[in-house]
N, C-alpha and C. Protein backbone atom coordinates (compact mmCIF):
# COMPACT_ATOMS: atom_id res chain seq x y z
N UNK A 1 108.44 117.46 117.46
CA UNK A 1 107.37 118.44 117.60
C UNK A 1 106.00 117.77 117.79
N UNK A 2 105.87 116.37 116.98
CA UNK A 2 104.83 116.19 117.17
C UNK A 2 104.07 115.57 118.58
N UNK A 3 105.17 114.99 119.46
CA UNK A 3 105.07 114.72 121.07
C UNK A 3 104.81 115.58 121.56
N UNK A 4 105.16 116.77 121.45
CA UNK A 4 104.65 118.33 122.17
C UNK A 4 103.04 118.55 121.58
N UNK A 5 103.05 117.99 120.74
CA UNK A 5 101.56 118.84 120.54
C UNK A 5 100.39 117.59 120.95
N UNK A 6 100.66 116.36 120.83
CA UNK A 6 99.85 115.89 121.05
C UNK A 6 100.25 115.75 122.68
N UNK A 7 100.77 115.85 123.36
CA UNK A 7 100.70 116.30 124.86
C UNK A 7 99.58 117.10 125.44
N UNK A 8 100.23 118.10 124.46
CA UNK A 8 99.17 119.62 124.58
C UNK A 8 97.88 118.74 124.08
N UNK A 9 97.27 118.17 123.01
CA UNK A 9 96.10 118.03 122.76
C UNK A 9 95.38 116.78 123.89
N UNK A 10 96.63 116.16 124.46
CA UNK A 10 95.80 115.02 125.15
C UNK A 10 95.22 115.76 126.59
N UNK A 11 96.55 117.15 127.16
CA UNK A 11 95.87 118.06 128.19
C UNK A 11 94.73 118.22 128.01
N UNK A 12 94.56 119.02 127.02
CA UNK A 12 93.43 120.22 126.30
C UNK A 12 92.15 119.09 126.50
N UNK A 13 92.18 117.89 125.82
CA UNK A 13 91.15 116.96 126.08
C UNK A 13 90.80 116.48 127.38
N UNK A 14 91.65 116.39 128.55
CA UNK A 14 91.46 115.82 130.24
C UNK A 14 91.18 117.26 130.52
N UNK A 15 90.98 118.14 130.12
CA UNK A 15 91.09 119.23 131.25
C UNK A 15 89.77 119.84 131.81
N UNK A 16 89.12 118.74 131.01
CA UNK A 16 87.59 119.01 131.60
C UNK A 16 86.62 118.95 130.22
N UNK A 17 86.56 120.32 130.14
CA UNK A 17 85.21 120.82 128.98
C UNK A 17 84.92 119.74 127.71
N UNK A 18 86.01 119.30 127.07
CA UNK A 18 86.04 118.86 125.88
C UNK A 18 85.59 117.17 126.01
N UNK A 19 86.27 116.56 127.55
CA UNK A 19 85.77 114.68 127.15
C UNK A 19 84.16 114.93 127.86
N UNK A 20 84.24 116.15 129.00
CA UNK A 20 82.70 116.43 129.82
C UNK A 20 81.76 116.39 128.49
N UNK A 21 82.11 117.22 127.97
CA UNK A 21 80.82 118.06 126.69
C UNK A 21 80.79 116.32 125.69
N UNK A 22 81.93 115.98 124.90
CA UNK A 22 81.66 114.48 124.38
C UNK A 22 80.89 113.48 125.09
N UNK A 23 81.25 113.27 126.53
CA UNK A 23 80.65 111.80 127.46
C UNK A 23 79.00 112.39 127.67
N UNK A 24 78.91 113.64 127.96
CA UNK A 24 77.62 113.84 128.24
C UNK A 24 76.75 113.63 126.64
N UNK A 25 77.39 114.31 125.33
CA UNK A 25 76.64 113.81 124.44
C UNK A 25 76.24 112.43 124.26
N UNK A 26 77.56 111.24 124.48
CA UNK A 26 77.00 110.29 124.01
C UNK A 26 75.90 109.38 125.12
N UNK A 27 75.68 110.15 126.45
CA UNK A 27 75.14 109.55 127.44
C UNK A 27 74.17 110.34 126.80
N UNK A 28 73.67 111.28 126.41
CA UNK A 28 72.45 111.42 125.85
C UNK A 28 71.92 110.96 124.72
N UNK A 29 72.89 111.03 123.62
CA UNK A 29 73.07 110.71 122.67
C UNK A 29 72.94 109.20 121.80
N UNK A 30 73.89 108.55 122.05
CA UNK A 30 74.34 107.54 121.95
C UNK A 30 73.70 106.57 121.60
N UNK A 31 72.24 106.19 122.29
CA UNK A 31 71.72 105.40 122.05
C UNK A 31 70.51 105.06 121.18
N UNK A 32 70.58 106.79 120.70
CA UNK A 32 69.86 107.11 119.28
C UNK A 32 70.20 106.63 117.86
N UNK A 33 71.64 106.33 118.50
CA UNK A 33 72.48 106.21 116.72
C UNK A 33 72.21 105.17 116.06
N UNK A 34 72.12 104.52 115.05
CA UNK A 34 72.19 103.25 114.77
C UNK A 34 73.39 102.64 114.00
N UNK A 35 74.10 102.19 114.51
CA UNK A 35 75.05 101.66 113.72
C UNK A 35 74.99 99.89 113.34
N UNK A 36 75.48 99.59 112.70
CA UNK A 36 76.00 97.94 112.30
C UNK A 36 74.89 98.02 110.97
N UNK A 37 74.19 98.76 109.88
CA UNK A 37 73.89 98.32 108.77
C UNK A 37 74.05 98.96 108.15
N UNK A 38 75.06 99.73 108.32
CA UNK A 38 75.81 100.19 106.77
C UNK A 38 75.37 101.27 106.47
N UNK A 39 74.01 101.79 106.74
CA UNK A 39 73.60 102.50 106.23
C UNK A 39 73.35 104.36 106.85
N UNK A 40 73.39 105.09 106.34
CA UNK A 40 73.51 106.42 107.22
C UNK A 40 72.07 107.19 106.77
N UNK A 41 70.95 106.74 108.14
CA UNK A 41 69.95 107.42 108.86
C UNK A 41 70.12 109.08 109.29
N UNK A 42 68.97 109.86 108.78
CA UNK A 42 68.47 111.23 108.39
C UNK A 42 68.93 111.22 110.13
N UNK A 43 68.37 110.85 110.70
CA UNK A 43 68.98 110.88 112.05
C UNK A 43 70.05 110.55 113.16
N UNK A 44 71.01 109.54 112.36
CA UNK A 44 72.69 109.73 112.48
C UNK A 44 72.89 110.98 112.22
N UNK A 45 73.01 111.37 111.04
CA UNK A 45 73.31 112.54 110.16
C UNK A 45 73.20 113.91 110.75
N UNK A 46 71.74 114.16 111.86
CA UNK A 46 71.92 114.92 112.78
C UNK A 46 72.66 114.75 113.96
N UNK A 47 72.67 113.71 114.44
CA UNK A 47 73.53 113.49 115.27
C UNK A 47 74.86 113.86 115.44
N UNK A 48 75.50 113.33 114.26
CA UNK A 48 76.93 113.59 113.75
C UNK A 48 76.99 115.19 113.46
N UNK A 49 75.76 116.07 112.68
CA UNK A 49 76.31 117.52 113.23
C UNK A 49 76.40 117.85 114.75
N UNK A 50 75.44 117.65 115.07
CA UNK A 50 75.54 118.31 116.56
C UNK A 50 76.72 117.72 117.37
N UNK A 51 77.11 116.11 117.08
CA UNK A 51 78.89 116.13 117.69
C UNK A 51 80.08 116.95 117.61
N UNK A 52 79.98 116.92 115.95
CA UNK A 52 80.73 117.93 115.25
C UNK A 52 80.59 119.06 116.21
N UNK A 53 79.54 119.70 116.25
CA UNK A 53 79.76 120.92 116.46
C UNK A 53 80.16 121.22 117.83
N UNK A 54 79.54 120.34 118.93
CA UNK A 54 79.95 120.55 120.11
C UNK A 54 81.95 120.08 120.42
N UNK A 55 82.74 119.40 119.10
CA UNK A 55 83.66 119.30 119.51
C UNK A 55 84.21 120.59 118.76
N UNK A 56 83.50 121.00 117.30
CA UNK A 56 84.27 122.67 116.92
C UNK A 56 84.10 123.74 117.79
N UNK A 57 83.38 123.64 118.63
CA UNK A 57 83.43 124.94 119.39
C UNK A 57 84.15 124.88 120.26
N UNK A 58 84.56 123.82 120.74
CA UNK A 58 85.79 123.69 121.76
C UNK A 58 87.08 123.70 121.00
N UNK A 59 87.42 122.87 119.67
CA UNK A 59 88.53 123.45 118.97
C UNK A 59 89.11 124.35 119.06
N UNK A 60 88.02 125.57 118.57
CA UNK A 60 88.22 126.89 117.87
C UNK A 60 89.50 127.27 119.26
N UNK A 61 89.33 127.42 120.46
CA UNK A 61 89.89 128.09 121.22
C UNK A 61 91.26 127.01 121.27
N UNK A 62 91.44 125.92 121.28
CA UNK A 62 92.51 125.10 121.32
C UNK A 62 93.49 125.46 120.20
N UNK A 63 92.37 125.80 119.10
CA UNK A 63 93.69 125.85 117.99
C UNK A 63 94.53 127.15 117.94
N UNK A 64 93.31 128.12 118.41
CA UNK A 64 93.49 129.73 118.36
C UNK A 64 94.86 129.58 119.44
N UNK A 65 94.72 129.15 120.55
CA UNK A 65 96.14 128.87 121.56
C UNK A 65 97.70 128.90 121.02
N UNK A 66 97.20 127.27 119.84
CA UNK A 66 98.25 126.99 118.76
C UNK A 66 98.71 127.60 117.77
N UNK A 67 97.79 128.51 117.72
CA UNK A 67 98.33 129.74 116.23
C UNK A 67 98.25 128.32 115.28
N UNK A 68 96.98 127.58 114.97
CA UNK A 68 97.14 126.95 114.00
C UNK A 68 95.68 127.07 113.55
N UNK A 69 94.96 126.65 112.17
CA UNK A 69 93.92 126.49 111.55
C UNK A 69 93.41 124.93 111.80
N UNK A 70 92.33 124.49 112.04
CA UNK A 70 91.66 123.75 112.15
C UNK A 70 91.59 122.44 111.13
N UNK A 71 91.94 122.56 110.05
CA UNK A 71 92.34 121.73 109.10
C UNK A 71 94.02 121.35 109.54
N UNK A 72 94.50 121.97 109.80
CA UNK A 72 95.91 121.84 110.60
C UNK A 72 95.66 120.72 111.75
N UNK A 73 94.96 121.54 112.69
CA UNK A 73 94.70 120.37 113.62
C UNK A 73 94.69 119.10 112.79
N UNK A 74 92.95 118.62 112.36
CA UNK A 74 93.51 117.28 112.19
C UNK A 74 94.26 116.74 111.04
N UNK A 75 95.08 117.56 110.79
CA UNK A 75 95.97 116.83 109.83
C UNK A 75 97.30 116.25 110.79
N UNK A 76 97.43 117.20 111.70
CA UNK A 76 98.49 116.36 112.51
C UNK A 76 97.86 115.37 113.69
N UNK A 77 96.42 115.68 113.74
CA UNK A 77 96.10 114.52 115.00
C UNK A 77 96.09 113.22 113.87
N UNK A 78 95.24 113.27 112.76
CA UNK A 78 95.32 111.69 111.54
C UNK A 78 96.64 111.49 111.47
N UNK A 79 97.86 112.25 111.70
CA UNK A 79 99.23 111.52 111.17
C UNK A 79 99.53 110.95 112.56
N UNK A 80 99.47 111.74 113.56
CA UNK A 80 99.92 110.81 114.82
C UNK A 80 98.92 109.77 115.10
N UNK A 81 97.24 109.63 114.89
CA UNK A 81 96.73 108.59 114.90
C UNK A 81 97.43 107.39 113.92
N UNK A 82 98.00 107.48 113.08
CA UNK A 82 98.69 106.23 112.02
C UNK A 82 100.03 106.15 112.54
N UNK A 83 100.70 107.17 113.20
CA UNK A 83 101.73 106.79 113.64
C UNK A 83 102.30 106.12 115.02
N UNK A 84 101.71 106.15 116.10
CA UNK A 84 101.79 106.38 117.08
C UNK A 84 100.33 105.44 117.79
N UNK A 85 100.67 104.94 118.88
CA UNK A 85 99.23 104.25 119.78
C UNK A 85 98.78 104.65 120.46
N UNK A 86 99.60 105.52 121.31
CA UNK A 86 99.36 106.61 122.46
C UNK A 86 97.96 107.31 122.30
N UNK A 87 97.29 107.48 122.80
CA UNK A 87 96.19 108.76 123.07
C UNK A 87 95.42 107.84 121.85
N UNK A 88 95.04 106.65 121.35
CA UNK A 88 93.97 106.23 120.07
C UNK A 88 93.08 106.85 120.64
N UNK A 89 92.25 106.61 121.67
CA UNK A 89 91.35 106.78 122.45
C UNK A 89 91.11 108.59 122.58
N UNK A 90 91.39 109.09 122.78
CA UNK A 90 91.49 110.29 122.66
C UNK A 90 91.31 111.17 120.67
N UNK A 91 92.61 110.45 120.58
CA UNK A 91 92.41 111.09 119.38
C UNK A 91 91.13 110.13 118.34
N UNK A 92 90.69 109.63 118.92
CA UNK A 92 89.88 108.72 117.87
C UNK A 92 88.45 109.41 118.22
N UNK A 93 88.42 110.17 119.54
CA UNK A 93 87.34 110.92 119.69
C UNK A 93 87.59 112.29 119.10
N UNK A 94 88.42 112.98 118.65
CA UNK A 94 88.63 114.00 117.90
C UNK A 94 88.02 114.01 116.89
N UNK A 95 88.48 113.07 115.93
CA UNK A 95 88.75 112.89 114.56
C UNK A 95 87.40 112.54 114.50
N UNK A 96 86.57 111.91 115.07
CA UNK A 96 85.05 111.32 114.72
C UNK A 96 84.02 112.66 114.29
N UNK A 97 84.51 113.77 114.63
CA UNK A 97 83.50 114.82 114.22
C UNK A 97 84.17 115.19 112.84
N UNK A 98 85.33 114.90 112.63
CA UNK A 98 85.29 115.36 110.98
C UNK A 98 84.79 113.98 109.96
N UNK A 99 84.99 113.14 110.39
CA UNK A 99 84.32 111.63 109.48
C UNK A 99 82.85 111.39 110.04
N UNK A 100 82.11 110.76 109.32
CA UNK A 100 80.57 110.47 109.84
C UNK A 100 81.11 108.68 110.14
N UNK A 101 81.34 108.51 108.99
CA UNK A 101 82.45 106.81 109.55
C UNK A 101 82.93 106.64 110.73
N UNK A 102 83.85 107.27 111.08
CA UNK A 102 84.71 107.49 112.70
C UNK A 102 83.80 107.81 113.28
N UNK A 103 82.57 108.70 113.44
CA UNK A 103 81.58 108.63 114.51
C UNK A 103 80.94 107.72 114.66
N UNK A 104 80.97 106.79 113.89
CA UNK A 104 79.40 105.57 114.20
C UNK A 104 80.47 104.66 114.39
N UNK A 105 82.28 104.62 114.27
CA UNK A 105 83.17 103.70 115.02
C UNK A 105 82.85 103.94 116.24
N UNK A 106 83.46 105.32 116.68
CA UNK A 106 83.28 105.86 118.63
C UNK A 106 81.94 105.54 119.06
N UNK A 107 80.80 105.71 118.34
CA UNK A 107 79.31 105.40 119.38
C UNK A 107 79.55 104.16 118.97
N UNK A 108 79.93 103.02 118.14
CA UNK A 108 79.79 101.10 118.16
C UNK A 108 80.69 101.30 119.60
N UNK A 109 82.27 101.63 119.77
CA UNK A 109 82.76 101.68 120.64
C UNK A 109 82.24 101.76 121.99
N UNK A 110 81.49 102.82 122.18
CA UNK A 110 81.18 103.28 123.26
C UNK A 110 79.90 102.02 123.57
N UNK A 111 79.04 102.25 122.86
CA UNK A 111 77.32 101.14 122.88
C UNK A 111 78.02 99.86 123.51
N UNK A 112 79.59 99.33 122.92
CA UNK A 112 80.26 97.96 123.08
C UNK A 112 80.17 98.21 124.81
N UNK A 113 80.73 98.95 125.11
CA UNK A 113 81.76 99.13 126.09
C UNK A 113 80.39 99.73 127.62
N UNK A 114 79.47 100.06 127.11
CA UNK A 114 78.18 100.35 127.94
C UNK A 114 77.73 99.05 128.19
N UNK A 115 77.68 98.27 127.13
CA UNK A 115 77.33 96.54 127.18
C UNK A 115 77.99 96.27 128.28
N UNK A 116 79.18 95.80 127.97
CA UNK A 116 79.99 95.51 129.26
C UNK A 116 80.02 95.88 130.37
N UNK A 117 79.91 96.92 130.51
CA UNK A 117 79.21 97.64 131.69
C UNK A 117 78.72 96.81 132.82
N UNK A 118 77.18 97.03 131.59
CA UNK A 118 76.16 96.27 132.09
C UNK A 118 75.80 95.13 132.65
N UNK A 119 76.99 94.06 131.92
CA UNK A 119 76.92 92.47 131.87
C UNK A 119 78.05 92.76 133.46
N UNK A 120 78.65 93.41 133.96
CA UNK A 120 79.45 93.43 134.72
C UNK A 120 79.02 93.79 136.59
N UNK A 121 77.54 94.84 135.92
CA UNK A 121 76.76 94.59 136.96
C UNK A 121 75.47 94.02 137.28
C-alpha cells in the first residue's frame, strides 16, 4: 500500500501547483533564511510559516482525495522517508513544513545547490 500512495504523492507533487508554489517560494524566499548557526531568527520563523502554509493549502485537497487527515499524511510520508530512497527529494520537501529543522535542511540544500549553479556558469 505504501508504493501506491507514495506514487500518488510523488504525482500530486510533479503535477504542477505544489513543486511551482515551493520553487517559486524559495526563489523568492530562500535567500532570506539564515541557516548554518544554529540558531532560529524571528525571521526564519516567518518564513517557515508562510512555507508551511503555502504547502497546507495544497495538502488540504491531496489529502481530502485520500480520505485521509493530514497528520496521516505525514505519518506515512516520515515512514517511507526512513524506509525507502525513492522520492527523498520530494518527500524531504513535504515534510520541511511540518519541522522548522527540515526547513533550514531544504533551503541549506537548495542555497548548496544554487552555489553550484553558479560556479557552473
Amino acid at each position: 500500500m505504501a508504493e501506491g500512495f507514495m506514487e500518488r504523492v510523488a504525482a500530486w507533487y510533479m503535477e504542477g501547483t505544489l513543486q511551482d508554489d515551493l520553487d517559486s517560494f524559495l526563489e523568492t524566499y530562500g535567500k532570506e533564511v539564515v541557516v548554518g548557526d544554529g540558531e532560529q531568527t524571528h525571521r526564519n520563523k516567518e518564513l517557515f510559516d508562510m512555507f508551511s502554509n503555502v504547502l497546507e493549502s495544497c495538502l488540504k485537497i491531496f489529502c481530502k482525495k485520500e480520505g485521509i487527515t493530514d497528520l496521516e499524511f505525514y505519518k506515512r510520508c516520515e515512514e517511507e522517508y526512513q524506509e525507502n530512497a525513492t522520492n527523498k527529494q520530494i518527500l524531504a520537501a513535504i515534510l520541511a513544513a511540518a519541522s522548522y529543522e527540515a526547513f533550514i535542511s531544504l533551503v541549506a540544500d537548495w542555497k548548496e545547490e544554487q552555489e553550484e549553479e553558479k560556479e557552473k556558469s
